[in-house]
N, C-alpha and C. Protein backbone atom coordinates (compact mmCIF):
# COMPACT_ATOMS: atom_id res chain seq x y z
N UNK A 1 -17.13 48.25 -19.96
CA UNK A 1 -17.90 49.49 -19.88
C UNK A 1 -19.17 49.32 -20.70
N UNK A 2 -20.02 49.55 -19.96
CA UNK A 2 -21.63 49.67 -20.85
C UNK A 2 -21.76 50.98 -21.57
N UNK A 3 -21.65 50.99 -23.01
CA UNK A 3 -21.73 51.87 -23.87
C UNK A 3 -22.94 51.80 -24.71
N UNK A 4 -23.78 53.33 -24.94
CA UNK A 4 -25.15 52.82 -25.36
C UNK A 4 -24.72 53.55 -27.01
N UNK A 5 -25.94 52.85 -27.41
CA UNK A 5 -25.64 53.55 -29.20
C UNK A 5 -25.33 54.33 -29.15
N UNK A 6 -25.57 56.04 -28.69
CA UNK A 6 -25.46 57.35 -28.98
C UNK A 6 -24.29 57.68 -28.50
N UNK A 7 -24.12 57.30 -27.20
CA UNK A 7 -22.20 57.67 -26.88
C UNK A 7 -21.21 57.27 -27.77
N UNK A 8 -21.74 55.48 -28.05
CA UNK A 8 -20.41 54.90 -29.50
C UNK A 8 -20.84 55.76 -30.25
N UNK A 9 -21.82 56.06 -30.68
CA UNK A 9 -21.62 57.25 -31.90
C UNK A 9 -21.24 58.76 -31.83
N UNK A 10 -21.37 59.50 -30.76
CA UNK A 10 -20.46 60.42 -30.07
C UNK A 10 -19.48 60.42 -30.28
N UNK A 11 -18.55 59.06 -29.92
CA UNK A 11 -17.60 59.12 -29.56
C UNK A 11 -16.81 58.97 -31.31
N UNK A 12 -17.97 58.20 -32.24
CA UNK A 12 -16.70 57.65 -33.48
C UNK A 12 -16.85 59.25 -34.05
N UNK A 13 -18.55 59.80 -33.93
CA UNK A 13 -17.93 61.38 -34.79
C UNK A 13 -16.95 62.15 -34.12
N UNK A 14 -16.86 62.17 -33.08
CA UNK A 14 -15.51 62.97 -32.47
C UNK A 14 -13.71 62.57 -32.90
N UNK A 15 -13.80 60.82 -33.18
CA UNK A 15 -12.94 60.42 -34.01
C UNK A 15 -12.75 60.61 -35.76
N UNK A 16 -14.08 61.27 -36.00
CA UNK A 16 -13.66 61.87 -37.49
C UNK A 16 -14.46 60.55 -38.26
N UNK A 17 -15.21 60.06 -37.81
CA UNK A 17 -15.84 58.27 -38.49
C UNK A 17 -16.99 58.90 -38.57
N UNK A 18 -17.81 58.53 -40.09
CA UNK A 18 -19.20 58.95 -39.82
C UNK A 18 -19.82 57.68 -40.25
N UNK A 19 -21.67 57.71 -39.55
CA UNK A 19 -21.96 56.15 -39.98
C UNK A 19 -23.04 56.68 -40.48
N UNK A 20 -23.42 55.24 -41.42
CA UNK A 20 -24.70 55.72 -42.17
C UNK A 20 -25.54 54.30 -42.62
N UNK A 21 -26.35 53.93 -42.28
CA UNK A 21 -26.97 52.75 -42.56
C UNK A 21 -25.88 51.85 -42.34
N UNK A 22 -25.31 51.57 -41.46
CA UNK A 22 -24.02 50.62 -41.05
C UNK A 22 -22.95 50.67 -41.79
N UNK A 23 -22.92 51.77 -42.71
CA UNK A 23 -21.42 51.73 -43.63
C UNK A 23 -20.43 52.93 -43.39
N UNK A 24 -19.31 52.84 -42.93
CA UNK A 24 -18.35 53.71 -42.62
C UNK A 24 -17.57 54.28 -43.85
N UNK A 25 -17.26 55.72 -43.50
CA UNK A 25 -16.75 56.56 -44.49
C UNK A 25 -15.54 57.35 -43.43
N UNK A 26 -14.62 57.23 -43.98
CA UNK A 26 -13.67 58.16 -43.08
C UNK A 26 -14.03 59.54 -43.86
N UNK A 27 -13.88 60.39 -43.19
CA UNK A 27 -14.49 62.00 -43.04
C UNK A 27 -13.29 62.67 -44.11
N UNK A 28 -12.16 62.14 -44.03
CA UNK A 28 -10.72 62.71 -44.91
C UNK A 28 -10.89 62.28 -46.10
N UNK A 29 -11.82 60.79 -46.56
CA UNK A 29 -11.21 60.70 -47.81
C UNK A 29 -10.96 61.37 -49.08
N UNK A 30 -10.09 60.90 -49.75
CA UNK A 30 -9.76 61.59 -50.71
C UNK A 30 -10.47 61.06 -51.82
N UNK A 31 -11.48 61.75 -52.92
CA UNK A 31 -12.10 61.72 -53.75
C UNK A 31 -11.61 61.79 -55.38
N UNK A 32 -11.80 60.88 -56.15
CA UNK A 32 -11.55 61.61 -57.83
C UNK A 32 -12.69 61.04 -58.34
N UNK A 33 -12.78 61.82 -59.62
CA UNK A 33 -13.68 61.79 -60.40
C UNK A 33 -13.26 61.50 -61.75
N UNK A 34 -13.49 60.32 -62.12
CA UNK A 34 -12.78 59.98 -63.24
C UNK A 34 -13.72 59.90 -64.66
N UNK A 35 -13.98 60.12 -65.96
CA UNK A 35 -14.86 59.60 -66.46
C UNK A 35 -14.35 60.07 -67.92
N UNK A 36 -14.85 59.25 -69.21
CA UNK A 36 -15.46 59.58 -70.33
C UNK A 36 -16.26 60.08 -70.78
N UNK A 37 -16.34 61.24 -71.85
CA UNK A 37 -17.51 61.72 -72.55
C UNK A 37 -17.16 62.39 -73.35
N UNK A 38 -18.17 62.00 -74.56
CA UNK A 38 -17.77 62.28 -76.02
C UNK A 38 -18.62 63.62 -76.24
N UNK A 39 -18.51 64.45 -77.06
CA UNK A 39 -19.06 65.25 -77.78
C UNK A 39 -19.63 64.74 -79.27
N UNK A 40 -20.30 65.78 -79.90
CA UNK A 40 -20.70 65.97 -81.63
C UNK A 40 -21.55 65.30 -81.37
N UNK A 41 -22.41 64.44 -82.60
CA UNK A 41 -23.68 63.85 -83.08
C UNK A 41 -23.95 62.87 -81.82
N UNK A 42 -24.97 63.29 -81.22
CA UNK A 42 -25.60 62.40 -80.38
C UNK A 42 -27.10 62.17 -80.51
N UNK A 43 -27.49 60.37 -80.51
CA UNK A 43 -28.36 60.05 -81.07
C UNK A 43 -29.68 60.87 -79.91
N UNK A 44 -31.09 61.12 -80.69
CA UNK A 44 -31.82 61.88 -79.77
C UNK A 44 -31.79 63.39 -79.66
N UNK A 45 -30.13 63.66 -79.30
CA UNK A 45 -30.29 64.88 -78.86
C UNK A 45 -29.71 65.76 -80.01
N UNK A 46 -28.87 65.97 -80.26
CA UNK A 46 -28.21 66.79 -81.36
C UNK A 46 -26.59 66.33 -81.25
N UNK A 47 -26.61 67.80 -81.68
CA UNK A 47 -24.79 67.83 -81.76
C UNK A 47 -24.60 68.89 -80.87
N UNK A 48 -23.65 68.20 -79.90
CA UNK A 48 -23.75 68.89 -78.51
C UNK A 48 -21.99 68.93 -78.11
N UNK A 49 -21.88 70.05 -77.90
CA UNK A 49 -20.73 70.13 -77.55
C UNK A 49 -19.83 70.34 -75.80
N UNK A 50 -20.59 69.90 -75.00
CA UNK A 50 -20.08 68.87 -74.22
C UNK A 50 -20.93 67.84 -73.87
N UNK A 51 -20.06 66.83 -73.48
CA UNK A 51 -20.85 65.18 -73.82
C UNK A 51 -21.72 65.33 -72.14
N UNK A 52 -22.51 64.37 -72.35
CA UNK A 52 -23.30 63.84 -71.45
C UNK A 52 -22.66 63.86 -69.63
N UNK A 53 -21.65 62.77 -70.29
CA UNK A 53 -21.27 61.86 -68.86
C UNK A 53 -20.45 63.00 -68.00
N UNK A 54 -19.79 64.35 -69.08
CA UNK A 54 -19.01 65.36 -68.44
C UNK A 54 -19.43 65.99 -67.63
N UNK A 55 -21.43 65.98 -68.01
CA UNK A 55 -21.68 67.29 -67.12
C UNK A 55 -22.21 66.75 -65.55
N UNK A 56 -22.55 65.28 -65.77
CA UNK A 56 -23.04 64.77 -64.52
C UNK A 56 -21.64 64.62 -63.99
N UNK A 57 -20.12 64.33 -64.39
CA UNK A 57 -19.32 64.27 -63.55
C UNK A 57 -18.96 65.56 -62.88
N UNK A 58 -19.04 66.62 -63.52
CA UNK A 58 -18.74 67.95 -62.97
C UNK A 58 -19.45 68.25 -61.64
N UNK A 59 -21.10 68.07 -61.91
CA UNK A 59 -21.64 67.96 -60.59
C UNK A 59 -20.71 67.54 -59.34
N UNK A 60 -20.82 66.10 -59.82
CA UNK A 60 -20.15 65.16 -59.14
C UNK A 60 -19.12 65.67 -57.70
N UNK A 61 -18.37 66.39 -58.94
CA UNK A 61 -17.10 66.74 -58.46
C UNK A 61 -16.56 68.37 -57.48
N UNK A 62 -18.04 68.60 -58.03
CA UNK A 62 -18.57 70.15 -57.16
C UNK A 62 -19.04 69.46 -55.72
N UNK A 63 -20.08 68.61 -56.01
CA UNK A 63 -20.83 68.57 -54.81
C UNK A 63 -19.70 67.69 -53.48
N UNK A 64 -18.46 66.69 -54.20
CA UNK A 64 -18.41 66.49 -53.25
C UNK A 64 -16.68 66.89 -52.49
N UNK A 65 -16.57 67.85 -53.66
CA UNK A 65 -15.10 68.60 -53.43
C UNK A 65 -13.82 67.62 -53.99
N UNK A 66 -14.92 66.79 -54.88
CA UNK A 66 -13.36 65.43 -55.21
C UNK A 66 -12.58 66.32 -56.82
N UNK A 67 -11.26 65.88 -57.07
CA UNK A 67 -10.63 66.07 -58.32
C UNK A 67 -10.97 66.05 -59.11
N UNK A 68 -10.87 65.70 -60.41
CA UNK A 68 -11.45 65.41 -61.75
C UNK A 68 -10.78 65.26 -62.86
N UNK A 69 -11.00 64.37 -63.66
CA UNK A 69 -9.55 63.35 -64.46
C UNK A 69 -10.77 63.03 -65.76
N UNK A 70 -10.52 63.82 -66.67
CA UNK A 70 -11.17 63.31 -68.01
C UNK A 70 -10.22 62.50 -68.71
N UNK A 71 -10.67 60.95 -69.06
CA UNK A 71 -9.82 60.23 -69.98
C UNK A 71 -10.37 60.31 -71.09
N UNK A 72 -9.02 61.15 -72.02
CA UNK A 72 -9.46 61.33 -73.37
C UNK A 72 -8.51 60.71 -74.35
N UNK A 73 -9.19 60.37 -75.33
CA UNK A 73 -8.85 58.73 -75.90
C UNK A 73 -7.12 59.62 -77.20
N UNK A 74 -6.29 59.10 -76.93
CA UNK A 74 -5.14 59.38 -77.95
C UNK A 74 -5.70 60.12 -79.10
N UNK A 75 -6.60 58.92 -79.75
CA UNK A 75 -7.55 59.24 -81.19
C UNK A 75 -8.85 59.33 -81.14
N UNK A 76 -9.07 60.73 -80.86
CA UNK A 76 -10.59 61.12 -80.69
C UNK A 76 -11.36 60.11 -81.17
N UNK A 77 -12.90 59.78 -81.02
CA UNK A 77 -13.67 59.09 -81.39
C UNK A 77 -14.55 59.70 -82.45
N UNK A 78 -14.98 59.31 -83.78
CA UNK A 78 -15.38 60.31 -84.82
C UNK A 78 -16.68 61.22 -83.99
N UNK A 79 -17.04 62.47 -84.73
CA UNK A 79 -17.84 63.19 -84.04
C UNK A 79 -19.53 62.48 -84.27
N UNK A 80 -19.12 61.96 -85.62
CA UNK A 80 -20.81 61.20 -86.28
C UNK A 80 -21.24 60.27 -85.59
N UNK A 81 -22.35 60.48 -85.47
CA UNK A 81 -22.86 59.31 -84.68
C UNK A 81 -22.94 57.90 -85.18
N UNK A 82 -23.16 57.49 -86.43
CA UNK A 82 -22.94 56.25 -87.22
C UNK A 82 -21.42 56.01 -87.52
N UNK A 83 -20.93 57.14 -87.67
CA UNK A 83 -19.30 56.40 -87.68
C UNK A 83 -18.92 56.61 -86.34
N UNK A 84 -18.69 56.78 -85.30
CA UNK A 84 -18.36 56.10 -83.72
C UNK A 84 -19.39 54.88 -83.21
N UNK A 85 -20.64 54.64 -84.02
CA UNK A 85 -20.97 53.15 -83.44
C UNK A 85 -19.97 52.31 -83.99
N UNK A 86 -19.46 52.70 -85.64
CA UNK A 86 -18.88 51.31 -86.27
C UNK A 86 -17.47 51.04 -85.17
N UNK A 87 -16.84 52.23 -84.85
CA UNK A 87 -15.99 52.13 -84.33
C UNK A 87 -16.16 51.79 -82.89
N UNK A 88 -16.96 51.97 -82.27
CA UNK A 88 -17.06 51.25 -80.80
C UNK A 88 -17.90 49.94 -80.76
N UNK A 89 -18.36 49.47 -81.79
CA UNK A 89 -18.81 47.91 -81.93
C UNK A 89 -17.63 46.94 -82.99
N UNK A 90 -16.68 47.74 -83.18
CA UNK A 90 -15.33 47.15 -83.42
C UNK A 90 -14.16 46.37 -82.15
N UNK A 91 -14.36 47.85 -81.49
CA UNK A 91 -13.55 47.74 -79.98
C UNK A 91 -13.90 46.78 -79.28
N UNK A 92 -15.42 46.81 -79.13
CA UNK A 92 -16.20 46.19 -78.06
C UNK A 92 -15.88 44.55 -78.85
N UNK A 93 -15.87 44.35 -79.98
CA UNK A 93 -15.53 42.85 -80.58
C UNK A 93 -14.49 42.60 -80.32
N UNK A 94 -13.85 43.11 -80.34
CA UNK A 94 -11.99 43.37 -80.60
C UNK A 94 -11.28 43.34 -79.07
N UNK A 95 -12.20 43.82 -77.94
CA UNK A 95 -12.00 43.80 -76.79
C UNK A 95 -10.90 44.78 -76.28
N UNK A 96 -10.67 45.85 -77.57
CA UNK A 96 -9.41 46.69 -77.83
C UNK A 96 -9.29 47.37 -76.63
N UNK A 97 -8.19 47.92 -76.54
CA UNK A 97 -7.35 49.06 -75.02
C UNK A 97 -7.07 49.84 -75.85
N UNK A 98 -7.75 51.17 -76.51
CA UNK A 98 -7.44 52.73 -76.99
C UNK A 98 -6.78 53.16 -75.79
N UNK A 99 -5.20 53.71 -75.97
CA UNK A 99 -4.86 54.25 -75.16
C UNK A 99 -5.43 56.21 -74.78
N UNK A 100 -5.03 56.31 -73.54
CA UNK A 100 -5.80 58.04 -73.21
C UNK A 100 -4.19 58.83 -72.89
N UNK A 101 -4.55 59.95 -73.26
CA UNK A 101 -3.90 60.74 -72.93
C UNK A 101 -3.94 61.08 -71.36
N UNK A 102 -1.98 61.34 -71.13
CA UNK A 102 -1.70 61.54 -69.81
C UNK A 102 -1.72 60.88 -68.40
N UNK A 103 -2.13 61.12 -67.32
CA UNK A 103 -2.53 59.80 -66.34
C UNK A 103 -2.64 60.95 -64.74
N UNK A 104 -2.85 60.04 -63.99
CA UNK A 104 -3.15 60.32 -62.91
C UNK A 104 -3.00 59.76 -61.68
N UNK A 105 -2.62 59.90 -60.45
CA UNK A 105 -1.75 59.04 -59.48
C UNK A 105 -2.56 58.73 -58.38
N UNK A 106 -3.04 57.28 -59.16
CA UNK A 106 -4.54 56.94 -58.31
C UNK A 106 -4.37 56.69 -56.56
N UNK A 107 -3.05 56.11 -55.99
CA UNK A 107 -2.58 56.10 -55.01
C UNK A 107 -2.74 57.53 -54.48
N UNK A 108 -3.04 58.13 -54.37
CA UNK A 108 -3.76 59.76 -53.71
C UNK A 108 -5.29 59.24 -53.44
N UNK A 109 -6.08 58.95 -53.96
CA UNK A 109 -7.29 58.52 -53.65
C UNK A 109 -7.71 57.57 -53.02
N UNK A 110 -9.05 57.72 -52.63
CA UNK A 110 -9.71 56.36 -51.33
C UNK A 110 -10.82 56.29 -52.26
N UNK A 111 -11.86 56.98 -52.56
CA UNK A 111 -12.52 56.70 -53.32
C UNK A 111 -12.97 57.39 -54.82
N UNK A 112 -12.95 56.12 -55.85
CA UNK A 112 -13.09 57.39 -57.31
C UNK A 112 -14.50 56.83 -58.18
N UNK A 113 -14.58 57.81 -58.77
CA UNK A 113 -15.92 57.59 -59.40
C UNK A 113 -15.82 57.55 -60.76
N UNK A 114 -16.20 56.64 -61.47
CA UNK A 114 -15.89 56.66 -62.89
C UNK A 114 -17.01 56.17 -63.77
N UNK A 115 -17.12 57.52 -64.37
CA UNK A 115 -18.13 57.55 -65.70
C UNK A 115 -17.78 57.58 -66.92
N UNK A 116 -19.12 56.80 -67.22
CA UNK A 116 -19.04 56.82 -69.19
C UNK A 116 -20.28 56.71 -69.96
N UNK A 117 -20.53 56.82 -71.10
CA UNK A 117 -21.64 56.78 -71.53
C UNK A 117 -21.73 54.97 -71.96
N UNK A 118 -23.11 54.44 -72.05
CA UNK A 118 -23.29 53.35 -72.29
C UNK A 118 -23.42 53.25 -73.73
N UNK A 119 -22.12 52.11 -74.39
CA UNK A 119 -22.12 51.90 -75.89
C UNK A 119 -22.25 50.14 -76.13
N UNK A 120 -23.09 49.76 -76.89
CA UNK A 120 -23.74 48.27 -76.78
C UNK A 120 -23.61 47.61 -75.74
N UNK A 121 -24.53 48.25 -74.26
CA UNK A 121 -24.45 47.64 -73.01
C UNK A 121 -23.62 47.68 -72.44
N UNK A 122 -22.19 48.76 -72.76
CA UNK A 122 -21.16 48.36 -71.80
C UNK A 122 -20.57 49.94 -72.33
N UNK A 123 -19.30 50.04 -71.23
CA UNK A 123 -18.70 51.12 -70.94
C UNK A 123 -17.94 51.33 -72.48
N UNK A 124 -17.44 52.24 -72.83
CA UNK A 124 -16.62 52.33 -74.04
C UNK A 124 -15.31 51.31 -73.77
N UNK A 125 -14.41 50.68 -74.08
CA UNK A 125 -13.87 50.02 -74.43
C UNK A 125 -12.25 51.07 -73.39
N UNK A 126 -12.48 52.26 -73.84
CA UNK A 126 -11.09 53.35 -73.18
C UNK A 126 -11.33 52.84 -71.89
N UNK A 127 -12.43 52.97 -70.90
CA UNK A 127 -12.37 52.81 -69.64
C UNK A 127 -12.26 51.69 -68.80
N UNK A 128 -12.06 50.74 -69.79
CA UNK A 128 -11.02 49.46 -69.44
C UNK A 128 -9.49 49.55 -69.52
N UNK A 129 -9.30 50.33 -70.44
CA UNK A 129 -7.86 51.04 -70.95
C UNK A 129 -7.31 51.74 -69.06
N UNK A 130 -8.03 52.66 -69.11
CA UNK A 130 -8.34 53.27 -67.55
C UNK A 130 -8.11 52.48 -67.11
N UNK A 131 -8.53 51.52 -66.45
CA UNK A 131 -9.19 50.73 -65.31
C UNK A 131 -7.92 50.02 -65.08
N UNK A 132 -7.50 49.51 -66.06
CA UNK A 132 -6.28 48.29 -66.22
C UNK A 132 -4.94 49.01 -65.76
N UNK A 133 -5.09 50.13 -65.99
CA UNK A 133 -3.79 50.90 -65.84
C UNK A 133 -3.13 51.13 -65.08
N UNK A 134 -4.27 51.40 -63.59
CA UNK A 134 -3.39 51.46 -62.21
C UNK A 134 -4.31 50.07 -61.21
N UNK A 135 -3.60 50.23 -60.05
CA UNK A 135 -3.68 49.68 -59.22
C UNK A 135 -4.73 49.64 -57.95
N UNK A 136 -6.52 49.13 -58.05
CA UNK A 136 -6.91 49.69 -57.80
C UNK A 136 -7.41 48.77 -56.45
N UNK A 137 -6.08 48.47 -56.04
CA UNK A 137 -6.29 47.75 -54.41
C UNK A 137 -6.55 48.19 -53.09
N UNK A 138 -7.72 48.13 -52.60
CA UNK A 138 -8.25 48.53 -51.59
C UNK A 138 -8.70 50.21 -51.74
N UNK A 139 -9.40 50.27 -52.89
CA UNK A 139 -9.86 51.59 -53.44
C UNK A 139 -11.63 50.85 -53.64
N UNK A 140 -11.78 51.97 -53.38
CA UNK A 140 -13.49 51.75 -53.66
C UNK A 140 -13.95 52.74 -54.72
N UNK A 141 -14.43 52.06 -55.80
CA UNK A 141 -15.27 52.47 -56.77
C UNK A 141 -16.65 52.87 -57.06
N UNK A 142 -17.01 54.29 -57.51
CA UNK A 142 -18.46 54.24 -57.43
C UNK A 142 -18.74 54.49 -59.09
N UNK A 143 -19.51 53.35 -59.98
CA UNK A 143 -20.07 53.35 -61.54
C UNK A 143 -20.71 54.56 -61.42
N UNK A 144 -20.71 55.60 -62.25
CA UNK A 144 -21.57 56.25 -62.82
C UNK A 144 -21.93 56.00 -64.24
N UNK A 145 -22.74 56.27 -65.22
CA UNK A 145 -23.17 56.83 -66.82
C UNK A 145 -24.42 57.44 -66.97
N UNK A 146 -24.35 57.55 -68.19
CA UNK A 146 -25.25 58.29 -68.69
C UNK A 146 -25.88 57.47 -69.83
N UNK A 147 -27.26 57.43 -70.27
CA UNK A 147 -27.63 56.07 -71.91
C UNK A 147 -29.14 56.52 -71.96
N UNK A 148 -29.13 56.13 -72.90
CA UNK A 148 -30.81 56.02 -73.30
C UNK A 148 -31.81 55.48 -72.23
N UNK A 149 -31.55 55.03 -71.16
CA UNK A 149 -32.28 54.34 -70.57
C UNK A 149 -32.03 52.80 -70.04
N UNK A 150 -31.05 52.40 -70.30
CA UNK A 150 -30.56 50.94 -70.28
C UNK A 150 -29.97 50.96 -69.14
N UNK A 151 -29.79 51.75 -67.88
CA UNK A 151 -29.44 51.42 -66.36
C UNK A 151 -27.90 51.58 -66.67
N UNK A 152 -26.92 51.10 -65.34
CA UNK A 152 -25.90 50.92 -65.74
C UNK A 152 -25.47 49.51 -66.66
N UNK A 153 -26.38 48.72 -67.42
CA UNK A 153 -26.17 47.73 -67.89
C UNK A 153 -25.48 46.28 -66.98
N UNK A 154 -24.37 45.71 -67.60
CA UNK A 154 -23.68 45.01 -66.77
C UNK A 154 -22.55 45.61 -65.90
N UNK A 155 -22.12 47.27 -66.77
CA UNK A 155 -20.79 47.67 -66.22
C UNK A 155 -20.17 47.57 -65.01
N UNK A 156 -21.45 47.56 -63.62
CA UNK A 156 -20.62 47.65 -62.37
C UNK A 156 -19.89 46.14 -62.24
N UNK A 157 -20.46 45.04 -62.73
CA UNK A 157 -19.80 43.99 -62.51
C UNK A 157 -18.77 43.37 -63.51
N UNK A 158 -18.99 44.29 -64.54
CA UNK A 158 -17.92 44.33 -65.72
C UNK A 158 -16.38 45.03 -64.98
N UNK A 159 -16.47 46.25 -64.06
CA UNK A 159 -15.43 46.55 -63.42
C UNK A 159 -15.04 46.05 -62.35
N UNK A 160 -16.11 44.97 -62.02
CA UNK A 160 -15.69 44.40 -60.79
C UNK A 160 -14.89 43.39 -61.01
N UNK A 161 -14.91 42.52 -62.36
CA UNK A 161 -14.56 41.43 -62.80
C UNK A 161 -12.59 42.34 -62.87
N UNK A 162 -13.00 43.66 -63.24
CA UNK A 162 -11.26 43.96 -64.45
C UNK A 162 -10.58 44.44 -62.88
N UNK A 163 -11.11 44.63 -61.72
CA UNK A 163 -10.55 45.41 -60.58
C UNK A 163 -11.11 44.71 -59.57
N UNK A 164 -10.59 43.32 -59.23
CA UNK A 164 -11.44 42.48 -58.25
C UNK A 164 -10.14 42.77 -57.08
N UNK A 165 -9.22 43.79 -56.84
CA UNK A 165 -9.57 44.02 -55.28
C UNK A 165 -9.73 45.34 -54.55
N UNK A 166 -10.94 46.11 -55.57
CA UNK A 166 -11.33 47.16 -55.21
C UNK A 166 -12.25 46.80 -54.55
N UNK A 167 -13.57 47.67 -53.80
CA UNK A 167 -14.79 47.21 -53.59
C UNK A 167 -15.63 48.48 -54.35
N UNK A 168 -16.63 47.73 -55.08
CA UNK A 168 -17.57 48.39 -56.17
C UNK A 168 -18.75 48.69 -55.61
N UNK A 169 -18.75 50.12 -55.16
CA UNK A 169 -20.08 50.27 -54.39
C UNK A 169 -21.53 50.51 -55.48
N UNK A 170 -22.42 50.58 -54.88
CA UNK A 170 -23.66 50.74 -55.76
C UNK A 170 -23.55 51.90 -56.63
N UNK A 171 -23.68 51.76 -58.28
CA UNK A 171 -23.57 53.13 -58.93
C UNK A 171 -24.40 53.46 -59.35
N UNK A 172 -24.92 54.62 -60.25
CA UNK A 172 -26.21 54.95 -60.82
C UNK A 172 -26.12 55.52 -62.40
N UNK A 173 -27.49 55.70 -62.64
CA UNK A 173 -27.12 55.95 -64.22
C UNK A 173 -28.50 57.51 -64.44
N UNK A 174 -27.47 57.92 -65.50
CA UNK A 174 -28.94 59.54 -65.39
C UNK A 174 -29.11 59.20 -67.21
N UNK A 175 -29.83 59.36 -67.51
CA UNK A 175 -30.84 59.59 -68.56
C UNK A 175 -29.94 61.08 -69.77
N UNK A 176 -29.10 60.32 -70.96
CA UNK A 176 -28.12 61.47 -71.33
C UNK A 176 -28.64 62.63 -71.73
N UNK A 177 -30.50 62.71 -72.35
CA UNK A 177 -31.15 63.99 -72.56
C UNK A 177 -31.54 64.55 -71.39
N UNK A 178 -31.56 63.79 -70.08
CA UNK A 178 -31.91 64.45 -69.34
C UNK A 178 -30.54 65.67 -68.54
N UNK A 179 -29.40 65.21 -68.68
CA UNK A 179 -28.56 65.07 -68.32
C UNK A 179 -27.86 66.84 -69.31
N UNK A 180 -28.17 66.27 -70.74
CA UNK A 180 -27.80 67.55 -71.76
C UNK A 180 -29.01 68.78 -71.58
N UNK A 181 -30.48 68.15 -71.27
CA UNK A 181 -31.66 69.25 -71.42
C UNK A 181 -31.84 69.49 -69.87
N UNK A 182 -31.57 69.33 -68.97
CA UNK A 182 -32.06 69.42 -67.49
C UNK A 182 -31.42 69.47 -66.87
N UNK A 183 -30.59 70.89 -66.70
CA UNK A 183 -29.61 70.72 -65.33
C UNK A 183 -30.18 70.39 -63.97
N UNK A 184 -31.00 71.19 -63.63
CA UNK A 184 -31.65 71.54 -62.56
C UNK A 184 -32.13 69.66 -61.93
N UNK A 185 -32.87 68.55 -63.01
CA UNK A 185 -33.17 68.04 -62.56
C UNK A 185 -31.79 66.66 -62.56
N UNK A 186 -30.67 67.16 -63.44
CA UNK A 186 -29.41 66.39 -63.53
C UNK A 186 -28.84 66.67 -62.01
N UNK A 187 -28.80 67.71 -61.36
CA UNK A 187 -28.00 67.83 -60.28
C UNK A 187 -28.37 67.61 -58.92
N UNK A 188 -30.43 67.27 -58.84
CA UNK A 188 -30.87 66.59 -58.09
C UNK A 188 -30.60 65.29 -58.37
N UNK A 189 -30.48 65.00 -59.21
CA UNK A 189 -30.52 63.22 -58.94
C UNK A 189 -29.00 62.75 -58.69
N UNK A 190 -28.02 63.79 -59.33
CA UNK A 190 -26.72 63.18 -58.51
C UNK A 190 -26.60 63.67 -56.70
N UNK A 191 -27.53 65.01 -56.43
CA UNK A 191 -27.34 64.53 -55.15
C UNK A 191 -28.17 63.70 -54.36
N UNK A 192 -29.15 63.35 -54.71
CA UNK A 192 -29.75 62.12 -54.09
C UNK A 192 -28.93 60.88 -53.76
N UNK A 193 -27.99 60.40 -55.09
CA UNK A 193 -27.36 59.63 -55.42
C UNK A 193 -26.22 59.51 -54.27
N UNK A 194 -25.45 60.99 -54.19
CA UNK A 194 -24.42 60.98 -53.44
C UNK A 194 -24.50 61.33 -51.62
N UNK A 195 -26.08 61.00 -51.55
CA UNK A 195 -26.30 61.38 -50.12
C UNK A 195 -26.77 59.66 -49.92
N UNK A 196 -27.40 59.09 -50.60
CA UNK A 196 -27.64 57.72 -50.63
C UNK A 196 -26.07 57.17 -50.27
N UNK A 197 -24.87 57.53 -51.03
CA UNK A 197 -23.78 57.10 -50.69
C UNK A 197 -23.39 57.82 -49.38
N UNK A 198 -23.64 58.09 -48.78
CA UNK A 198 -23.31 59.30 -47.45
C UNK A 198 -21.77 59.98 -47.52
N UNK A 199 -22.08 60.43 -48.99
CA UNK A 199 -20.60 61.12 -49.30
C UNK A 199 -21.29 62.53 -49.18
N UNK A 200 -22.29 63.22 -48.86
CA UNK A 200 -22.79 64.44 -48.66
C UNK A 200 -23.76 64.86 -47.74
């Protein structure tokens, strides 16, 4: 049968398949939103009482109707900003697993998104703790954070290395004052972000 572009595509949205720059999304999947974020002394901005990475995940998790799973560390992280560097450039040496409170039954999900704020180039040390914990085979991952400006650093391939048979789609990073001082322009750039992913 001679089938022209627009009928195969007729025909896959009528099957519930949507396409988007050649990448398929089933229309059902199931979404979480996973992430870290600290509160108290934050360098730049103040002492802020919810963290950064929380409020871009909340977006997140509005815009695209997915769950939402804060991993929060057993033993809080100090609120000071000089005493949580000593302690997360300990971890990060130490290569430590802080365990989190509670858990979540990642086998429900197709795709999850997991944020954190960037601490010496890399994710906090918990969201390896995370990461290691379940099983994240044939799950697709999307990096989010939040940092001074340093991108997502190495992290997407840092989780690609700890979860090599997920697939790690392209993630993004928002700017954490912009993120604490700018809703308006925090919740455009995650939906840019999440229409770029054709999750919206």
């Amino acid at each position: 049968m001679n089938m022209t572009r627009r009928n195969f595509l007729k025909l896959a949205g009528a099957a519930g398949i949507l396409f988007s720059f050649g990448k398929v999304r089933a229309a059902n999947e199931k979404i979480l939103v996973a992430y870290y974020s600290r509160t108290g002394e934050e360098y730049g901005v103040g002492n802020i009482t919810k963290g950064n990475t929380a409020i871009v995940a909340e977006i997140i998790a509005q815009k695209t109707g997915g769950d939402i799973f804060e991993i929060k560390p057993v033993t809080p992280y100090p609120a000071g900003y000089e005493e949580c560097k000593k302690v997360a450039s300990r971890e990060k040496a130490t290569k430590a697993r802080p365990p989190f409170v509670g858990g979540v039954e990642i086998s429900n999900y197709d795709l999850i998104f997991v944020g954190y704020p960037i601490w010496y180039g890399d994710a906090p040390q918990i969201v390896y703790t995370f990461l290691e914990a379940y099983d994240f085979g044939g799950k697709k991952i999307v990096p989010f954070c939040t940092s001074g400006g340093s991108g997502l650093s190495s992290t997407d391939q840092n989780i690609s290395l700890t979860c090599p048979t997920a697939q790690i789609l392209q993630g993004f990073e928002i700017h954490g004052a912009t993120a604490q001082n700018n809703f308006s322009r925090t919740e455009s750039l995650v939906v840019e972000n999440l229409k770029r992913l054709n999750l919206i």
